[in-house]
C-alpha atoms as a PDB file:
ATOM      1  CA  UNK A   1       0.000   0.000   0.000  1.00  0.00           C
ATOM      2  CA  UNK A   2       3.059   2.411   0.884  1.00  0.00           C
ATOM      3  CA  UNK A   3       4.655   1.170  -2.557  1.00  0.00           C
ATOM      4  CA  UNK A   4       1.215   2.944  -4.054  1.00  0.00           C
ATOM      5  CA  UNK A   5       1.227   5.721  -2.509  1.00  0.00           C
ATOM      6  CA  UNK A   6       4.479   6.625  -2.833  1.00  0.00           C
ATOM      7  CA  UNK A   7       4.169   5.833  -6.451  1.00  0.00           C
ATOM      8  CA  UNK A   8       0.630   8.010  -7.263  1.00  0.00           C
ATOM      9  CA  UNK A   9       2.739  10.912  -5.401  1.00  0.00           C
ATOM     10  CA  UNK A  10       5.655  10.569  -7.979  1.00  0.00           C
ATOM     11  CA  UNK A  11       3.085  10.748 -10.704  1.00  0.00           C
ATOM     12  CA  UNK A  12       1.296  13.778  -9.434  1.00  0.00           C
ATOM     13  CA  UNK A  13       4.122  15.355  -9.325  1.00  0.00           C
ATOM     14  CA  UNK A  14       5.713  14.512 -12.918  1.00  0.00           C
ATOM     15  CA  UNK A  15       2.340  15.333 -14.000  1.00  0.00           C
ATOM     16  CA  UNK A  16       2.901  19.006 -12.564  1.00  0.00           C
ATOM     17  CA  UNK A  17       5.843  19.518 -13.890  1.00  0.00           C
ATOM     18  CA  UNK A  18       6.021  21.993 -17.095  1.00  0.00           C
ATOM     19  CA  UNK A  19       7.867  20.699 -20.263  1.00  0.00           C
ATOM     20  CA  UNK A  20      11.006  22.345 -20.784  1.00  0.00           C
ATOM     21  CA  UNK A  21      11.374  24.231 -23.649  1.00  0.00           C
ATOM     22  CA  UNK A  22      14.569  26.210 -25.779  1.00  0.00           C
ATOM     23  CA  UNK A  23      14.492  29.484 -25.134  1.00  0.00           C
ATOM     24  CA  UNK A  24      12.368  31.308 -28.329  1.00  0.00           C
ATOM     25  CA  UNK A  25      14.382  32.735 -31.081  1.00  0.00           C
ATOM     26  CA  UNK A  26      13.808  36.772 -31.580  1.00  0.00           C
ATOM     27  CA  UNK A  27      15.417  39.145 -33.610  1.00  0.00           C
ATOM     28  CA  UNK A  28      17.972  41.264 -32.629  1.00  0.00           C
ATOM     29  CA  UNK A  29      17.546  44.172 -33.180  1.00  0.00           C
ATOM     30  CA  UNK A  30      13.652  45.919 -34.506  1.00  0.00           C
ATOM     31  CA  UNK A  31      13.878  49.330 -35.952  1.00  0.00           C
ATOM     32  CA  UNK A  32      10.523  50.639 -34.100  1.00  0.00           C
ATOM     33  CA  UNK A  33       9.587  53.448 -36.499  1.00  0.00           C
ATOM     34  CA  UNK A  34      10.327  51.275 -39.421  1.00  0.00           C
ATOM     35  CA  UNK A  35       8.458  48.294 -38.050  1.00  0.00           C
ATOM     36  CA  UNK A  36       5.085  50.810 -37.474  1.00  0.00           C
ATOM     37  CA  UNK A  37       2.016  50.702 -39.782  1.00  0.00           C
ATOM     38  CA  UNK A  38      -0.090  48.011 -41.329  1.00  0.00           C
ATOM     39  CA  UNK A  39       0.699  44.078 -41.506  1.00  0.00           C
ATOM     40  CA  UNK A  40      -1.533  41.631 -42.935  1.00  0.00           C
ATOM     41  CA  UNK A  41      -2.063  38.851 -41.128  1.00  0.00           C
ATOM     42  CA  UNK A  42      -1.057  35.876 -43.439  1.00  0.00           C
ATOM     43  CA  UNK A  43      -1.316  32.783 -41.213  1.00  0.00           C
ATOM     44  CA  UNK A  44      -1.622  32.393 -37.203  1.00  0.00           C
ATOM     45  CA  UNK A  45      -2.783  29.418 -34.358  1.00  0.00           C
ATOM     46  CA  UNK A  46      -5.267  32.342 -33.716  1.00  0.00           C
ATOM     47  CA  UNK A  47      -6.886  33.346 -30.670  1.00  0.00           C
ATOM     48  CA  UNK A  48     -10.104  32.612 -29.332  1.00  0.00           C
ATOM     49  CA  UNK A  49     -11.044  36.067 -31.106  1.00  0.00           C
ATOM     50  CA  UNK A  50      -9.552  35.326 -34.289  1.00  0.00           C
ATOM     51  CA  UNK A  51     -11.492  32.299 -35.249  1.00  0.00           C
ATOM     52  CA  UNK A  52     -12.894  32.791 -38.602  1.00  0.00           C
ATOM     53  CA  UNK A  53     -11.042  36.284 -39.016  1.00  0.00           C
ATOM     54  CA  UNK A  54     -10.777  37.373 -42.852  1.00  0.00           C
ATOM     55  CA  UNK A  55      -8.663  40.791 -44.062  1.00  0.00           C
ATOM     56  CA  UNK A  56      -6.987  40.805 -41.017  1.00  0.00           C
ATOM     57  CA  UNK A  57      -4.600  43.835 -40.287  1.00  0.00           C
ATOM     58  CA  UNK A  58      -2.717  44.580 -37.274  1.00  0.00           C
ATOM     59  CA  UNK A  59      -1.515  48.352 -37.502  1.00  0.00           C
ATOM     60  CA  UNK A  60       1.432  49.806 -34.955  1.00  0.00           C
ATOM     61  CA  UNK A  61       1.753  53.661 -34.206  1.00  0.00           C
ATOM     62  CA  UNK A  62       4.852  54.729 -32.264  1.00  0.00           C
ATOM     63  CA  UNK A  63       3.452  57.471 -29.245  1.00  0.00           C
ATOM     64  CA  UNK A  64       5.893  59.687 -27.890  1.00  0.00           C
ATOM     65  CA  UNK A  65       5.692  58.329 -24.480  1.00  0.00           C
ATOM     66  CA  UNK A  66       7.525  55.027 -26.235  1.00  0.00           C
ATOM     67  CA  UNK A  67       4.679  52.623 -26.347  1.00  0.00           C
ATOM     68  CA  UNK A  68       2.582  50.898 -29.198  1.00  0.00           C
ATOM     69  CA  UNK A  69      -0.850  52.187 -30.543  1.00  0.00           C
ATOM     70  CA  UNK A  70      -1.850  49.101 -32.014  1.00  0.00           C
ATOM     71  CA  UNK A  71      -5.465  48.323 -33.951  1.00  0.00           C
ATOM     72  CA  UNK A  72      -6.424  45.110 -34.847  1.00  0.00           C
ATOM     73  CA  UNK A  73      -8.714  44.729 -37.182  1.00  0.00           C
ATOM     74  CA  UNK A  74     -10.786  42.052 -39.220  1.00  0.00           C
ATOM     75  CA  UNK A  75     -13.851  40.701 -40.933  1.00  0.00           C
ATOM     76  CA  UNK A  76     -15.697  37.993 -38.231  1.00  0.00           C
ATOM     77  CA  UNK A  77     -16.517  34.713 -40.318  1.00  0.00           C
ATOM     78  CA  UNK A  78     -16.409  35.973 -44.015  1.00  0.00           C
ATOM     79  CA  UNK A  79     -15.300  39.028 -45.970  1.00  0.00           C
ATOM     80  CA  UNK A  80     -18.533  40.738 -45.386  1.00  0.00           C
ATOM     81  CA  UNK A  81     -18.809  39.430 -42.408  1.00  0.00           C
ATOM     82  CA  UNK A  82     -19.291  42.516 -39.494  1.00  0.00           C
ATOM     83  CA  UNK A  83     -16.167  44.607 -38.651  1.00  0.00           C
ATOM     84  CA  UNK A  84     -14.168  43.545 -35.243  1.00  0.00           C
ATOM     85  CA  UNK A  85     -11.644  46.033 -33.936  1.00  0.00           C
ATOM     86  CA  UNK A  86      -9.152  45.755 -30.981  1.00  0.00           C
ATOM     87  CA  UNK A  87      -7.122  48.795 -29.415  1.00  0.00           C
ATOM     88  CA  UNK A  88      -4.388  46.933 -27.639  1.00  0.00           C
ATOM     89  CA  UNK A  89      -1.264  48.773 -26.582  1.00  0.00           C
ATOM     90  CA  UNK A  90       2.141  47.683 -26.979  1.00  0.00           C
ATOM     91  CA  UNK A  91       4.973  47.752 -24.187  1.00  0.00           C
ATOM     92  CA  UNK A  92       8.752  47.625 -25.355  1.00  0.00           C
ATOM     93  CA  UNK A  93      10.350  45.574 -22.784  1.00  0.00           C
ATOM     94  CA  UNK A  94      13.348  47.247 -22.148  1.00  0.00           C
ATOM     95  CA  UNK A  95      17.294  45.988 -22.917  1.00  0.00           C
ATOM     96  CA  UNK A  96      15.296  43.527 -25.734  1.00  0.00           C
ATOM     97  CA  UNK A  97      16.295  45.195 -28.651  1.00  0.00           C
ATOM     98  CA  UNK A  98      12.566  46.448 -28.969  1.00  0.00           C
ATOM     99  CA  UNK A  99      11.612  42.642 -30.012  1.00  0.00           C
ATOM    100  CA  UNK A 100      10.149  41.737 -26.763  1.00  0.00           C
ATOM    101  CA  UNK A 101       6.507  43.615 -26.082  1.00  0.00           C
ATOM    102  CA  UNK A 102       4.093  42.967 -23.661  1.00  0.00           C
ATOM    103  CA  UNK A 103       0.381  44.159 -24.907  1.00  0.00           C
ATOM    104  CA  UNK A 104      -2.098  44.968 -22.908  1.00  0.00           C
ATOM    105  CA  UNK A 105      -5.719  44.299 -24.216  1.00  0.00           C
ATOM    106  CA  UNK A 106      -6.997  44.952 -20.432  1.00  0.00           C
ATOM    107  CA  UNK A 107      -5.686  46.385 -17.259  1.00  0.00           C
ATOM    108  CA  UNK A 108      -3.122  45.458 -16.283  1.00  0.00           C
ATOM    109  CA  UNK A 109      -2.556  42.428 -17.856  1.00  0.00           C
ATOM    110  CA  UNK A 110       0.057  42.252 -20.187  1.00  0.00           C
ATOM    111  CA  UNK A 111       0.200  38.955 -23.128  1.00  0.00           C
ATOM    112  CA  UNK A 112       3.868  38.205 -24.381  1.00  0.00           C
ATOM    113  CA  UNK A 113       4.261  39.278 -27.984  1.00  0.00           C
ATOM    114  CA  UNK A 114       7.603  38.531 -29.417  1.00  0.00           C
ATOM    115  CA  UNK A 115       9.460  39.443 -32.645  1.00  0.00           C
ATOM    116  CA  UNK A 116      10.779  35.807 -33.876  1.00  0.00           C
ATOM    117  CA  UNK A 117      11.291  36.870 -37.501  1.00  0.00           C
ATOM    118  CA  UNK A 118      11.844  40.041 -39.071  1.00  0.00           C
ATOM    119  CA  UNK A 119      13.291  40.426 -42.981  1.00  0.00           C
ATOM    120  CA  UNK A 120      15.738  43.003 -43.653  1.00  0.00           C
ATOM    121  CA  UNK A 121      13.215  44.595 -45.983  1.00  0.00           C
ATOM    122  CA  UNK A 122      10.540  44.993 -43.018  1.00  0.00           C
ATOM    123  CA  UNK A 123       8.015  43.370 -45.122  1.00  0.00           C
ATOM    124  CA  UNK A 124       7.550  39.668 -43.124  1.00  0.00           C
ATOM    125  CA  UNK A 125       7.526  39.172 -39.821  1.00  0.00           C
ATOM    126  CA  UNK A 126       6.750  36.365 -37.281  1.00  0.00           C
ATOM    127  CA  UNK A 127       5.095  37.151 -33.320  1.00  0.00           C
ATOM    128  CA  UNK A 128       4.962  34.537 -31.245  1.00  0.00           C
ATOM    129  CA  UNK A 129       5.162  33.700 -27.597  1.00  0.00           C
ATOM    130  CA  UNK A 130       7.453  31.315 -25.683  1.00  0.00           C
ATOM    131  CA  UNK A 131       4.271  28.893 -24.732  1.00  0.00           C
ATOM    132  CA  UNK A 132       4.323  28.162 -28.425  1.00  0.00           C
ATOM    133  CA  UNK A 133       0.384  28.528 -28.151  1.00  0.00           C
ATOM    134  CA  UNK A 134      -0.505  31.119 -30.792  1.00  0.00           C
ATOM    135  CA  UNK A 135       2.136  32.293 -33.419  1.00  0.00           C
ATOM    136  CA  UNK A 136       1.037  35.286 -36.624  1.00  0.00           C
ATOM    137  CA  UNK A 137       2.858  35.111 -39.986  1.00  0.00           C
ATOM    138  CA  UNK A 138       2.184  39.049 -40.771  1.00  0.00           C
ATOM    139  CA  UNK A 139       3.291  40.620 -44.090  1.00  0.00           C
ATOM    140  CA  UNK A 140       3.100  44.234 -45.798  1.00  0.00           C
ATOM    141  CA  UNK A 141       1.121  43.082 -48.496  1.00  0.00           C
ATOM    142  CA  UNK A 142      -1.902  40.623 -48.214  1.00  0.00           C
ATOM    143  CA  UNK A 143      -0.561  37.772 -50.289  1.00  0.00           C
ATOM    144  CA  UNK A 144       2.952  36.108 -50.016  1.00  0.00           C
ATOM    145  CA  UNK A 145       4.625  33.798 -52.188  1.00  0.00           C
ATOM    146  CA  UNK A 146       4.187  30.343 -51.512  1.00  0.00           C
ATOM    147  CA  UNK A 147       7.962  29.618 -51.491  1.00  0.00           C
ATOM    148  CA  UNK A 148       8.126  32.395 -48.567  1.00  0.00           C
ATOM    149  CA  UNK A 149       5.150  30.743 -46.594  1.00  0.00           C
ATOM    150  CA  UNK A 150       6.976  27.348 -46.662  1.00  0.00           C
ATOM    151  CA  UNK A 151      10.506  28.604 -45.489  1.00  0.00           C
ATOM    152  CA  UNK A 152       8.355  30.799 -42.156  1.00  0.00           C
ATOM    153  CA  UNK A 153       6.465  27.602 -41.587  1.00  0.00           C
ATOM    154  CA  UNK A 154       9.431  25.591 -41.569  1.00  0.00           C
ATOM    155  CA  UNK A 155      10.946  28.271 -39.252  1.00  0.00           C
ATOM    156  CA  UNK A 156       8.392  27.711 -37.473  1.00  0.00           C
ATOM    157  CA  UNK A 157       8.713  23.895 -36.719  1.00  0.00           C
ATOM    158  CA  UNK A 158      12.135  24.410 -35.978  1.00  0.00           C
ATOM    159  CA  UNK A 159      11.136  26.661 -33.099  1.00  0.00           C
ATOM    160  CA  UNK A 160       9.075  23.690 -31.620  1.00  0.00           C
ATOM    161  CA  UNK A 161       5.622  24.878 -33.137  1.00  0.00           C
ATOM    162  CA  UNK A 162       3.101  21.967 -33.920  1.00  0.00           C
ATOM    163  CA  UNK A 163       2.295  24.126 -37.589  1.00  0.00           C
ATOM    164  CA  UNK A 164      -0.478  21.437 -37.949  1.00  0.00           C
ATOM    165  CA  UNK A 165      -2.513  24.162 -36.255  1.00  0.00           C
ATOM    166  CA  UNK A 166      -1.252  27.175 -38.076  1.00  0.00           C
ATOM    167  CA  UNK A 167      -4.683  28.553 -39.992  1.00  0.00           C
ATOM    168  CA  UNK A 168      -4.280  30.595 -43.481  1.00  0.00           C
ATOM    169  CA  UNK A 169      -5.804  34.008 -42.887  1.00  0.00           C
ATOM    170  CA  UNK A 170      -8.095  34.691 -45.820  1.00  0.00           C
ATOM    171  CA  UNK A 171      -7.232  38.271 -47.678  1.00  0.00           C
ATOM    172  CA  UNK A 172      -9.235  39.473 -50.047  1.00  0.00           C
ATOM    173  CA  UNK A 173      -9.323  43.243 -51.372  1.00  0.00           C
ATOM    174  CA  UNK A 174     -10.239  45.249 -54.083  1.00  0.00           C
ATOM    175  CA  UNK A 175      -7.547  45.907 -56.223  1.00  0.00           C
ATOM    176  CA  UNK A 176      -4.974  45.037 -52.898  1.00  0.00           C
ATOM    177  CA  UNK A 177      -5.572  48.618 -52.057  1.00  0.00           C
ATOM    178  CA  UNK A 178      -6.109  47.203 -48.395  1.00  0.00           C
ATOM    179  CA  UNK A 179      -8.861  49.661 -47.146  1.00  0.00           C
ATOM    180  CA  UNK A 180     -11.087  48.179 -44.966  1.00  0.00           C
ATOM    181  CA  UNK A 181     -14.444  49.037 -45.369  1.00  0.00           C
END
C-alpha cells in the first residue's frame, strides 16, 4: 500500500511539472519606427477572437511616451462578415532590442508578444510567444509567395511549433488597395 502511494505521489508530481522548452528565437535588433504601420495577417494558431477572421490587419503607431498604438482589425466569419476592432497597446520591454513587447488588451494584464522573424526589408515578420500557443505570420502586403510561406512555416517547426494548427488568414481586397471598409 506504501509502494502505491508513494508511487501516485511521484506521478502527481511529474504530472505538474512543465515541459522544458529552448528558449524562443527573436530578432535582434527591430527598428521601431520602421516596423510601425499596417501588416496583414497571413497565417496564425489564432486566438479565441480570431477564429474565422478574414482581411486581417494589425496596424502599430509609435506614441511619444515610447509605447505601441496598435489596432487590430478584421472581418468575423467571411469578408462581409461585421467589422471587429481591438485597441491593444504595446509595451517595449526594455534591454530587448525592442523585439520583446508585452500588450495589454486589459488592465493590467500584459500577453507576451515577441518578434521571432523580421526580414531586412521589413516586409515579413513572425510574433509569437514562448508557450508556443498562438504564433502570426504578418506581411506588408496581403498575399505572399508560396515559397516564402513554406521557409516561415518551416521556421516555425524548428522553433518547436506543432504548424499542424497554423490557420491561413483569408485576404481578399479590391484591387490590394487594403482599405477596410
Amino acid at each position: 500500500m506504501q509502494k502505491l502511494s508513494v508511487l501516485a505521489a511521484m506521478l502527481m508530481i511529474a504530472g505538474c511539472q512543465s515541459v522544458t522548452r529552448p528558449p524562443l528565437t527573436t530578432v535582434s535588433h527591430v527598428e521601431l519606427p520602421r516596423f510601425m504601420g499596417d501588416w496583414y495577417v497571413i497565417a496564425n494558431i489564432p486566438t479565441f477572437i480570431e477564429k474565422g477572421a478574414h482581411n486581417a490587419i494589425e496596424s502599430y503607431r509609435l506614441d511619444t511616451d515610447g509605447t505601441v498604438a496598435t489596432t487590430f482589425t478584421f472581418r468575423a466569419d467571411g469578408f462581409d462578415g461585421p467589422l471587429k476592432r481591438y485597441t491593444p497597446r504595446g509595451f517595449v520591454v526594455p534591454s530587448s532590442g525592442n523585439a520583446h513587447w508585452g500588450m495589454r488588451f486589459v488592465w493590467p494584464f500584459k500577453s507576451e508578444y515577441r518578434i521571432m522573424y523580421l526580414d531586412e526589408s521589413y516586409a515579413q515578420t513572425i510574433i509569437g510567444r514562448t508557450k508556443r500557443d498562438y504564433v502570426w505570420i504578418m506581411a506588408r502586403a496581403p498575399v505572399i509567395p508560396e515559397a516564402d510561406y513554406q521557409r516561415l512555416v518551416a521556421f516555425l517547426a524548428t522553433e518547436g511549433y506543432d504548424v499542424s494548427k497554423l490557420q491561413k488568414v483569408p485576404q481578399r481586397w479590391p484591387q490590394n488597395d487594403g482599405v477596410m471598409q
